[in-house]
C-alpha atoms as a PDB file:
ATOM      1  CA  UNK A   1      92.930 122.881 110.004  1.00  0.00           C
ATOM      2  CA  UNK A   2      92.362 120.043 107.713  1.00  0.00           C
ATOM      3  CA  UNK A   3      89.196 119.461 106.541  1.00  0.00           C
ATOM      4  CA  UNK A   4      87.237 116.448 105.207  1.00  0.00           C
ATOM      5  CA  UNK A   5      84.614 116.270 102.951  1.00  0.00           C
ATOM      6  CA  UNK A   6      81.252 113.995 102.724  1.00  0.00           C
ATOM      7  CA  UNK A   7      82.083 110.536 101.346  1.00  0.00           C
ATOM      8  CA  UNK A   8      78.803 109.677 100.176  1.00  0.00           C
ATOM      9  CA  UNK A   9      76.077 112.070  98.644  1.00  0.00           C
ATOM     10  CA  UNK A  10      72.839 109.446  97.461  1.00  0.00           C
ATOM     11  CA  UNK A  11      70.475 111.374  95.774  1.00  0.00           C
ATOM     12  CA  UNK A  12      67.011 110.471  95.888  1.00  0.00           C
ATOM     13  CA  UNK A  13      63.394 111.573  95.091  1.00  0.00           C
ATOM     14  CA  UNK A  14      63.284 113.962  97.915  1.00  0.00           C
ATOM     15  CA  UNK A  15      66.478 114.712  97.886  1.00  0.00           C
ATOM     16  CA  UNK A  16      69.097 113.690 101.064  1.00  0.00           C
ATOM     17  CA  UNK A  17      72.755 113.623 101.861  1.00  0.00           C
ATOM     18  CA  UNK A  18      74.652 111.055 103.531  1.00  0.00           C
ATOM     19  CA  UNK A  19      77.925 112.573 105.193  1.00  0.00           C
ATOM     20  CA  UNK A  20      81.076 111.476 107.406  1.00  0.00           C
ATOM     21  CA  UNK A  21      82.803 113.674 109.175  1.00  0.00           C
ATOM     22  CA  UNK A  22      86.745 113.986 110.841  1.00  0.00           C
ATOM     23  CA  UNK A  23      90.007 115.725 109.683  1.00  0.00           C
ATOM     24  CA  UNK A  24      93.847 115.006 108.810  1.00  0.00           C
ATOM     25  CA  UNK A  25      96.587 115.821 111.362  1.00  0.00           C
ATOM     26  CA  UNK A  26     100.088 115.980 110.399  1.00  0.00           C
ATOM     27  CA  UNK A  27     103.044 116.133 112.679  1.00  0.00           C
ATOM     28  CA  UNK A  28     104.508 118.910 114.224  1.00  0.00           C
ATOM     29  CA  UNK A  29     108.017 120.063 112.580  1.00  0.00           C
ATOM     30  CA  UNK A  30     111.008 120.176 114.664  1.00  0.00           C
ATOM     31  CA  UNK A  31     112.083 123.152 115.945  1.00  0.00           C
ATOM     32  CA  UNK A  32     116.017 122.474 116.494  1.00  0.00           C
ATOM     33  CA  UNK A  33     116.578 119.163 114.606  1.00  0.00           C
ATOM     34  CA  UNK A  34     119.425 117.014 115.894  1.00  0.00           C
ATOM     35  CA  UNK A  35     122.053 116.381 113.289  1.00  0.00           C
ATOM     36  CA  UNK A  36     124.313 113.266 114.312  1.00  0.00           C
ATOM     37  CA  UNK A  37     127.966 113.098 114.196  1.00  0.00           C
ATOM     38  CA  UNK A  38     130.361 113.282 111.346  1.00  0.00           C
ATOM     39  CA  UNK A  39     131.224 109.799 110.715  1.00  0.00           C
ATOM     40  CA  UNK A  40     133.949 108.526 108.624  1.00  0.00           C
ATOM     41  CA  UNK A  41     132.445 107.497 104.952  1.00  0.00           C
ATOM     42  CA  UNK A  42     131.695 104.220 103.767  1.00  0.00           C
ATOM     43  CA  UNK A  43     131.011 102.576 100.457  1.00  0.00           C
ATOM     44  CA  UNK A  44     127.316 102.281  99.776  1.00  0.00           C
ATOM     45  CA  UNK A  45     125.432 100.985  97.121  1.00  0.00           C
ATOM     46  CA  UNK A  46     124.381 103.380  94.395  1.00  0.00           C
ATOM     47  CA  UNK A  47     121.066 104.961  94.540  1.00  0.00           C
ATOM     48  CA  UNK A  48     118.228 103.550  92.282  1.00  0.00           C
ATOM     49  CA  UNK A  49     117.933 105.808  89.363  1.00  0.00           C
ATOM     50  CA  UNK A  50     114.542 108.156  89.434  1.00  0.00           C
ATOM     51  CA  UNK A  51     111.727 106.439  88.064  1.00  0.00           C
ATOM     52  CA  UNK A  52     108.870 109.354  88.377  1.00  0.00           C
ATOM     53  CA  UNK A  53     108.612 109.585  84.628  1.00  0.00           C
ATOM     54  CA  UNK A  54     107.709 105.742  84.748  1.00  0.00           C
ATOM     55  CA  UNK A  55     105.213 106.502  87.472  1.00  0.00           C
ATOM     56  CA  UNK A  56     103.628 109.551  86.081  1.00  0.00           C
ATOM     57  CA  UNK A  57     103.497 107.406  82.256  1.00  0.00           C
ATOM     58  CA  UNK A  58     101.488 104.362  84.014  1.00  0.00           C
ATOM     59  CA  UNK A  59      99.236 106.466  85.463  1.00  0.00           C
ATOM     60  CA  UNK A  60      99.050 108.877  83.321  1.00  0.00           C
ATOM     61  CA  UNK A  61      98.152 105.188  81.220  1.00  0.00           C
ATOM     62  CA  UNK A  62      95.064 103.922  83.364  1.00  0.00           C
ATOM     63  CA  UNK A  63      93.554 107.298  83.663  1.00  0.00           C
ATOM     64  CA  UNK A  64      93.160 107.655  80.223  1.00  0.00           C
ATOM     65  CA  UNK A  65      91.935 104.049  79.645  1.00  0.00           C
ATOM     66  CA  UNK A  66      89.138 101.767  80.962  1.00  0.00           C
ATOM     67  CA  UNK A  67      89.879 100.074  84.559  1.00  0.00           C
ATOM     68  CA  UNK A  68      87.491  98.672  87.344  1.00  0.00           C
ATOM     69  CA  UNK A  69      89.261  99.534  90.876  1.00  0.00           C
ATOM     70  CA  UNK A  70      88.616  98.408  94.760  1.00  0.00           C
ATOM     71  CA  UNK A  71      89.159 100.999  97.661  1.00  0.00           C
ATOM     72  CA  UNK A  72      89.962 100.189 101.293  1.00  0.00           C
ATOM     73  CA  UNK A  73      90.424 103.025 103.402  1.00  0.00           C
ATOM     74  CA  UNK A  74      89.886 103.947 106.850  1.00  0.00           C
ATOM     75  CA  UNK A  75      88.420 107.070 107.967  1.00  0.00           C
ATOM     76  CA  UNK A  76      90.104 110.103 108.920  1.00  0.00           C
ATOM     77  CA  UNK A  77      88.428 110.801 112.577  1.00  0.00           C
ATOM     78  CA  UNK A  78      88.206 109.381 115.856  1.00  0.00           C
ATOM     79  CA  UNK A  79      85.044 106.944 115.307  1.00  0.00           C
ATOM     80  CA  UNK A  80      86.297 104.428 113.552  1.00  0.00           C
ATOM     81  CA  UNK A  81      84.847 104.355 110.359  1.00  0.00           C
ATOM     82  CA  UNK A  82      85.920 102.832 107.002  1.00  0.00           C
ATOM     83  CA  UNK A  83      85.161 103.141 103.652  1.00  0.00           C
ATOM     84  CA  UNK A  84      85.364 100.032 101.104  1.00  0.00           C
ATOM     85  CA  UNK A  85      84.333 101.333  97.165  1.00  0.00           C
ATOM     86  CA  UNK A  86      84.533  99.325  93.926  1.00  0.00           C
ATOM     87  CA  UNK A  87      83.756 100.417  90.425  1.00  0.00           C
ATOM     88  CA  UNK A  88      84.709 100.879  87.397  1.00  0.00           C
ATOM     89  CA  UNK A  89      85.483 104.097  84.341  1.00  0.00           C
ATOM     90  CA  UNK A  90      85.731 104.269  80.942  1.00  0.00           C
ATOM     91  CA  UNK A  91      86.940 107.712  79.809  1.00  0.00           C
ATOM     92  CA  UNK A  92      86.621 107.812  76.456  1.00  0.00           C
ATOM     93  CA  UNK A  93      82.930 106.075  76.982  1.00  0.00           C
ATOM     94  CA  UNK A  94      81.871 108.678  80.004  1.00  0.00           C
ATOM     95  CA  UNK A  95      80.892 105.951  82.228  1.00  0.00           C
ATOM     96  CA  UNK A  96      81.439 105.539  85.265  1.00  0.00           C
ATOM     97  CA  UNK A  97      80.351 103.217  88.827  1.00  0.00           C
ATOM     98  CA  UNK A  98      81.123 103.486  91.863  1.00  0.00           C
ATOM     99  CA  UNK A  99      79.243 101.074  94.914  1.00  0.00           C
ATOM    100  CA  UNK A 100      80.229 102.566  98.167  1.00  0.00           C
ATOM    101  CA  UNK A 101      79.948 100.929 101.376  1.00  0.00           C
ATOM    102  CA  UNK A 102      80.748 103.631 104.853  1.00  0.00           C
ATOM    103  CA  UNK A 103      80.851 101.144 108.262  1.00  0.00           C
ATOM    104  CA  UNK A 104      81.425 102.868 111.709  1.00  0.00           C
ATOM    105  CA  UNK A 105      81.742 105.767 112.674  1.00  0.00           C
ATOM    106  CA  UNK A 106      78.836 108.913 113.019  1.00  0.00           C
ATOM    107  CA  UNK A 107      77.688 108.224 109.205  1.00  0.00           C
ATOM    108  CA  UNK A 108      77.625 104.763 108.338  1.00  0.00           C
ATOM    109  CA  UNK A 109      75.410 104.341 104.885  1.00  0.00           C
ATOM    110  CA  UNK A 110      75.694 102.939 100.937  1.00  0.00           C
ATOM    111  CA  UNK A 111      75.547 104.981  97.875  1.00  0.00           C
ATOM    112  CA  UNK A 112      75.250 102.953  94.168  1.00  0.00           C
ATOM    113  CA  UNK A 113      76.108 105.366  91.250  1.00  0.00           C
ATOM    114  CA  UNK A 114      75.904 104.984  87.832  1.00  0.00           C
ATOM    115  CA  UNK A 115      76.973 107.616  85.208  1.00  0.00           C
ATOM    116  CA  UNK A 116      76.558 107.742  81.127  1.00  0.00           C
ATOM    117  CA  UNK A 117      77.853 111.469  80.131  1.00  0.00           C
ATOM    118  CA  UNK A 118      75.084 113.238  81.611  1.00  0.00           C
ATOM    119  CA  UNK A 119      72.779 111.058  82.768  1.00  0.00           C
ATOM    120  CA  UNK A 120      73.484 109.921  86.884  1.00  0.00           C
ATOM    121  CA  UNK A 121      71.920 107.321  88.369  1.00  0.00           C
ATOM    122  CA  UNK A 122      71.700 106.527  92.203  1.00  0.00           C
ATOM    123  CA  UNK A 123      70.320 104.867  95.102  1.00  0.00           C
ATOM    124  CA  UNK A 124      71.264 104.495  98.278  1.00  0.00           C
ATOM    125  CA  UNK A 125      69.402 100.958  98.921  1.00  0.00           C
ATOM    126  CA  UNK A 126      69.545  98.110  96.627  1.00  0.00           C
ATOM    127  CA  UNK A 127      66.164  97.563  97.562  1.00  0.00           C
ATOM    128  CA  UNK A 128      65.176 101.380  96.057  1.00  0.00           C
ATOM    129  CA  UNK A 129      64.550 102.939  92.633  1.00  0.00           C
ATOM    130  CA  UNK A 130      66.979 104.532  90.771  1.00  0.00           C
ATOM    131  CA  UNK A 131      66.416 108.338  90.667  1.00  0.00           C
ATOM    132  CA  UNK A 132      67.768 110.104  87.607  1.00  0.00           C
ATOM    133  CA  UNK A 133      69.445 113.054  87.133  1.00  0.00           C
ATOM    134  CA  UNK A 134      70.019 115.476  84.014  1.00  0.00           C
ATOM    135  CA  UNK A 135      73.457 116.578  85.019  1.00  0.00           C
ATOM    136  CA  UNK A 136      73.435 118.841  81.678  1.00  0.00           C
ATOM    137  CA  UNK A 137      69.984 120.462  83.695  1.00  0.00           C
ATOM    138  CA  UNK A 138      71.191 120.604  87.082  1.00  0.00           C
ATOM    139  CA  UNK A 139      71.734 123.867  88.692  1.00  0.00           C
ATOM    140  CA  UNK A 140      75.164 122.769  90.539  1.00  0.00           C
ATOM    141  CA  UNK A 141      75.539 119.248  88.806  1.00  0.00           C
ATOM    142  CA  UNK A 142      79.727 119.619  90.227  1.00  0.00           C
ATOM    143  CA  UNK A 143      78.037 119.153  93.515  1.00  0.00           C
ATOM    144  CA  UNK A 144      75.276 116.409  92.697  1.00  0.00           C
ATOM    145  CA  UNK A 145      77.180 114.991  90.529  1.00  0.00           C
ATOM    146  CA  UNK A 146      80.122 113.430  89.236  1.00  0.00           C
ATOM    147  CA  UNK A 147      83.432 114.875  87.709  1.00  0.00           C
ATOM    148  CA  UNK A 148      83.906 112.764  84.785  1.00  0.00           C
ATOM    149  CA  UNK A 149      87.583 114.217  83.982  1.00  0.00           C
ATOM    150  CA  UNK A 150      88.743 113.080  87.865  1.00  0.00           C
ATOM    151  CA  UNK A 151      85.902 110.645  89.056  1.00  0.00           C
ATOM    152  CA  UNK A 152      89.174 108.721  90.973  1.00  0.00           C
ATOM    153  CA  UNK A 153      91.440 111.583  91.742  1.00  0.00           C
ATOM    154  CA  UNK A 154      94.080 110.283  89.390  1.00  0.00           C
ATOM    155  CA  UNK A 155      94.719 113.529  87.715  1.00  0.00           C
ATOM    156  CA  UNK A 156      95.098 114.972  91.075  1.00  0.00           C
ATOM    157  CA  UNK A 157      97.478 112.399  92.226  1.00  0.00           C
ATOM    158  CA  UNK A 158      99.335 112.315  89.232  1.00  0.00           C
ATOM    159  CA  UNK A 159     100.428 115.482  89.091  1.00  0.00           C
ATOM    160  CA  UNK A 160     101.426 116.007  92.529  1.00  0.00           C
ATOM    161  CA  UNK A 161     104.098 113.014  92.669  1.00  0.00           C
ATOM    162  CA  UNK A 162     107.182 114.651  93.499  1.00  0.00           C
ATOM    163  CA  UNK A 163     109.671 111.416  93.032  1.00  0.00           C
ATOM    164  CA  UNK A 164     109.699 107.800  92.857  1.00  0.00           C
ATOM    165  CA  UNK A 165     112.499 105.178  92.271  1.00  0.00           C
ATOM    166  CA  UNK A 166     111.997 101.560  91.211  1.00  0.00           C
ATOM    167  CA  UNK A 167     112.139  98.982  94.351  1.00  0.00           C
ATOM    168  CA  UNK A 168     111.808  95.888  92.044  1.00  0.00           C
ATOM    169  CA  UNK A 169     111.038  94.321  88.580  1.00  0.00           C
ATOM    170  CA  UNK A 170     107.019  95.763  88.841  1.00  0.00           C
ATOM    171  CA  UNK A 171     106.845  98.001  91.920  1.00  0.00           C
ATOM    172  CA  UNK A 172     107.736 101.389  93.228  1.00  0.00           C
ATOM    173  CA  UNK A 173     108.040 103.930  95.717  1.00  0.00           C
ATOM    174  CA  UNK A 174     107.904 107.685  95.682  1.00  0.00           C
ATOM    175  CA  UNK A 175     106.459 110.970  97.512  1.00  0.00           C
ATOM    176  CA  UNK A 176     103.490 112.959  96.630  1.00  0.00           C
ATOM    177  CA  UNK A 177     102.287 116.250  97.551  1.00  0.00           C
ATOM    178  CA  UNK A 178      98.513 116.197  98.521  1.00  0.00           C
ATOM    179  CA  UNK A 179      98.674 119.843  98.273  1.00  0.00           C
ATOM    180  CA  UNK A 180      99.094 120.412  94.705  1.00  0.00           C
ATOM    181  CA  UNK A 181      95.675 120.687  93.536  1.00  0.00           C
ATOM    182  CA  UNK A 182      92.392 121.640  94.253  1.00  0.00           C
ATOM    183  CA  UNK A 183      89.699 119.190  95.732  1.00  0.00           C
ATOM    184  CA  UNK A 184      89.508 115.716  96.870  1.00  0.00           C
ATOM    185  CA  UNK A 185      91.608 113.162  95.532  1.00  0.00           C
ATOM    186  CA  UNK A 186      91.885 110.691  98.163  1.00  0.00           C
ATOM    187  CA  UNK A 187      91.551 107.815  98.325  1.00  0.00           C
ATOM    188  CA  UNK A 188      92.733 106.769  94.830  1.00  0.00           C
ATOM    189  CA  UNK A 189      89.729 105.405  93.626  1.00  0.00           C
ATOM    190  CA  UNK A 190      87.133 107.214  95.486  1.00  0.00           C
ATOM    191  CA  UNK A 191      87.856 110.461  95.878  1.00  0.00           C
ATOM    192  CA  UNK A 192      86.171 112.245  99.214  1.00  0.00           C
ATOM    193  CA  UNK A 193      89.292 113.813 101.571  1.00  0.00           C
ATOM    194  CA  UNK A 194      90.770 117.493 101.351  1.00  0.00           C
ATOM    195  CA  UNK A 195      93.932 117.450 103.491  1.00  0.00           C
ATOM    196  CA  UNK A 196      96.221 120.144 104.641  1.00  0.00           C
ATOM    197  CA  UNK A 197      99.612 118.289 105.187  1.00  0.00           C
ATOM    198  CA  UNK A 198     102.682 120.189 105.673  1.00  0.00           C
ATOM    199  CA  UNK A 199     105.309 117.827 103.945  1.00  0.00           C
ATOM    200  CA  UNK A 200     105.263 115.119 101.015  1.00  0.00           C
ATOM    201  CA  UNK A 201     103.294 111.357 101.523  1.00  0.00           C
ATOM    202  CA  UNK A 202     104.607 108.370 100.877  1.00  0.00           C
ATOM    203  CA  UNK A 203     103.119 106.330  98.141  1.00  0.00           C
ATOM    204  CA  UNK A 204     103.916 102.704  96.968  1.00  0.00           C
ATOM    205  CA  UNK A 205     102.686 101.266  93.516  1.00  0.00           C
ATOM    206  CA  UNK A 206     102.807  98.183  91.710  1.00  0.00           C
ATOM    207  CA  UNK A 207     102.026  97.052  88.031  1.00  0.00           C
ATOM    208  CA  UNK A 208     101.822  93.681  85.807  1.00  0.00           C
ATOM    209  CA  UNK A 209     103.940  92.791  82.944  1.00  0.00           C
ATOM    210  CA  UNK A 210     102.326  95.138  80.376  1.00  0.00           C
ATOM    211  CA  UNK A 211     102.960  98.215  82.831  1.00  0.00           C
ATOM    212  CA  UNK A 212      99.136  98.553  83.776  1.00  0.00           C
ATOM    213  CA  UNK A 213      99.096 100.307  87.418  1.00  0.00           C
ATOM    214  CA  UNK A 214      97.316  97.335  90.013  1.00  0.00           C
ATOM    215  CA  UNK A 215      97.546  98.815  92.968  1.00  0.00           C
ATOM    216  CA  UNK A 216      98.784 102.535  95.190  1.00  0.00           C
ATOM    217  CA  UNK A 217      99.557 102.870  98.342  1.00  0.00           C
ATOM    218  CA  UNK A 218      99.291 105.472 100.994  1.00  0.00           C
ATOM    219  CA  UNK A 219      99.624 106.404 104.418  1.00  0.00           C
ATOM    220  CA  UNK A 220      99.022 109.759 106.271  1.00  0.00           C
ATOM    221  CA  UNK A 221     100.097 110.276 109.711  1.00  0.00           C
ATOM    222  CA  UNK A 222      97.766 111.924 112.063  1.00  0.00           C
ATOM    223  CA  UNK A 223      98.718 113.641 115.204  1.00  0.00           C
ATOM    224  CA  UNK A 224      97.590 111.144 118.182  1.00  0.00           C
ATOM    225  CA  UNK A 225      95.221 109.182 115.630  1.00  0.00           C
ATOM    226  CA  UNK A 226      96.202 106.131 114.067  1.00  0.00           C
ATOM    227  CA  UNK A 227      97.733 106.796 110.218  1.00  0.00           C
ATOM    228  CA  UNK A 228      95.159 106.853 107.168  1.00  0.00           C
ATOM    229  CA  UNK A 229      95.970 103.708 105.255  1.00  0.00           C
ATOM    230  CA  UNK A 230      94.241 103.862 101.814  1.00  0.00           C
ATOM    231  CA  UNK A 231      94.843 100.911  99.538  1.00  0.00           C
ATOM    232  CA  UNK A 232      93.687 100.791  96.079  1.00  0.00           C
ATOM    233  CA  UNK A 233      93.682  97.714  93.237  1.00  0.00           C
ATOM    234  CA  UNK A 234      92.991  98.060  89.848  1.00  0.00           C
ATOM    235  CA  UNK A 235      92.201  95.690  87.414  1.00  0.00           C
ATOM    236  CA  UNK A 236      91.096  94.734  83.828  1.00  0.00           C
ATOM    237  CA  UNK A 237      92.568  97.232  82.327  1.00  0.00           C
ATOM    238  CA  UNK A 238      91.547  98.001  78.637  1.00  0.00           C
ATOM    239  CA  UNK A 239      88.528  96.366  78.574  1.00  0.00           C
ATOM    240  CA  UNK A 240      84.463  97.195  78.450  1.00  0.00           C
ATOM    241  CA  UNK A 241      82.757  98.032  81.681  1.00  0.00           C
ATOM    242  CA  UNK A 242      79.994  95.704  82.465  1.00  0.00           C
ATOM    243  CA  UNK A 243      77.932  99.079  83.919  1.00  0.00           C
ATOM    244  CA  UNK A 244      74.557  99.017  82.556  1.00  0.00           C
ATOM    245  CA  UNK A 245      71.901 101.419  82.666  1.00  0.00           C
ATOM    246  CA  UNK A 246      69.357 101.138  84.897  1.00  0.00           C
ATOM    247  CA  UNK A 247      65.915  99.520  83.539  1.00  0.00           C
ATOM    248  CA  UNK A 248      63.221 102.320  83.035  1.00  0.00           C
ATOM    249  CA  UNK A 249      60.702 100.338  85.026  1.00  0.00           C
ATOM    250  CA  UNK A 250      63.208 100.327  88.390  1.00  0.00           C
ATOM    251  CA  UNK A 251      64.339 104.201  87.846  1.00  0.00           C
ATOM    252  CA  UNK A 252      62.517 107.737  88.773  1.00  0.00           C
ATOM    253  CA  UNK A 253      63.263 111.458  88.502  1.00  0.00           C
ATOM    254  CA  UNK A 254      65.033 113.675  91.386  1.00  0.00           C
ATOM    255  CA  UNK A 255      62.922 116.161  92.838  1.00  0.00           C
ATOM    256  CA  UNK A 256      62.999 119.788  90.971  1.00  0.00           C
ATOM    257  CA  UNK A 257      64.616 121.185  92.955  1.00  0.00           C
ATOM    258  CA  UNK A 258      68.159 120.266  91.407  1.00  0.00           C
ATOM    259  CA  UNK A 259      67.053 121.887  88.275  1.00  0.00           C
ATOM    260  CA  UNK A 260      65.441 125.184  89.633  1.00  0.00           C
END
């Protein structure tokens, strides 16, 4: 079965979890397909030439850069949930935000993190302290923490598109394999499913003038569910994050337990 992991961790000073629950489907292969009948050829237009290498270069391009993004997604379950995230990375700086907002469903909650290389920052009320944690003293900082190589899945989802053509002057449209890594990756942007899908996704993406990616795409089908429909922007590309760190006076330290 498919599984899905916890959208939202907030770490505090006593240390809890915020979780939502559900899986992916994926439709049933047919058995005996039905192949229609020869039919005498006709003149078609020619197919649009591949255009993965353009895909894989602009994305290759914003994950590599500094971009703040938006997520919409909804939840993969039966309750109705929905996730909306916004942020921003810098790679080369190591910082990253993410403000995550979960309505519906079993687990509805907010998370606010902050991260500068090893230092991570979070609350799960705008209202609360910061609590601060040493990720280079945590004892499993890949679970309290964040991956700073894939904090938006876009290595993930990179390297699993399997082909794209061009559909106009900035846009495109391709298939990806969610199987070909490890992890979450999905949404693009805010990275919290694992899915088990047993045939390529659809993806569309546009980008501006200068080739920037500004927005993906995707849809998963779910057996008897309504489809996952993740949509991601991204925007100002190239330029500094406005993430601060948190004032001193409005932060305090997680519980000892993440470093024993």
């Amino acid at each position: 079965m498919p599984r899905h992991t916890p959208f939202a961790a907030a770490l505090v000073l006593a240390g809890v979890a915020a979780a939502s629950s559900g899986c992916l489907g994926f439709p049933d292969a047919e058995a005996d397909p039905v192949r229609p009948a020869v039919t005498p050829s006709v003149s078609r237009s020619p197919a649009p030439p591949p255009a993965k290498d353009d895909v894989v270069a602009a994305l290759t391009k914003l994950m590599s850069g500094q971009y703040t993004f938006h997520v919409v997604s909804n939840l993969p379950s039966e309750d109705d949930g929905k996730v909306d995230a916004s942020g921003g990375f810098d790679h080369a700086g190591k910082i990253y935000e993410e403000n995550v907002t979960i309505t519906g469903g079993k687990y509805p909650g907010h998370i606010h993190r902050i991260v500068f290389d090893k230092d991570l920052y979070s609350r799960a009320d705008e209202k609360d302290k910061w609590v601060h944690l040493d990720l280079a003293r945590a004892k499993h900082p890949d679970f309290d923490g964040v991956d700073m190589e894939n904090p938006t899945g876009l290595p993930q989802f990179t390297s699993g598109i399997v082909s794209a053509t061009k559909t106009g002057p900035t846009s495109y449209k391709g298939l990806f394999d969610p199987m070909s890594g490890e992890g979450e990756f999905l949404p693009v942007g805010h990275p919290s499913i694992v899915a088990f899908y047993t045939k390529d996704v659809p993806f569309t993406m546009e980008v501006d003038a200068q080739g920037n990616v500004t927005a993906v795409h995707v849809e998963m089908e779910q057996t008897d569910k309504p489809a996952v429909v993740m949509d991601t922007t991204f925007a100002n590309h190239g330029k500094p994050l406005a993430t601060q760190r948190p004032a001193k006076n409005k932060t305090g330290e997680a519980d000892s337990m993440y470093y024993n």
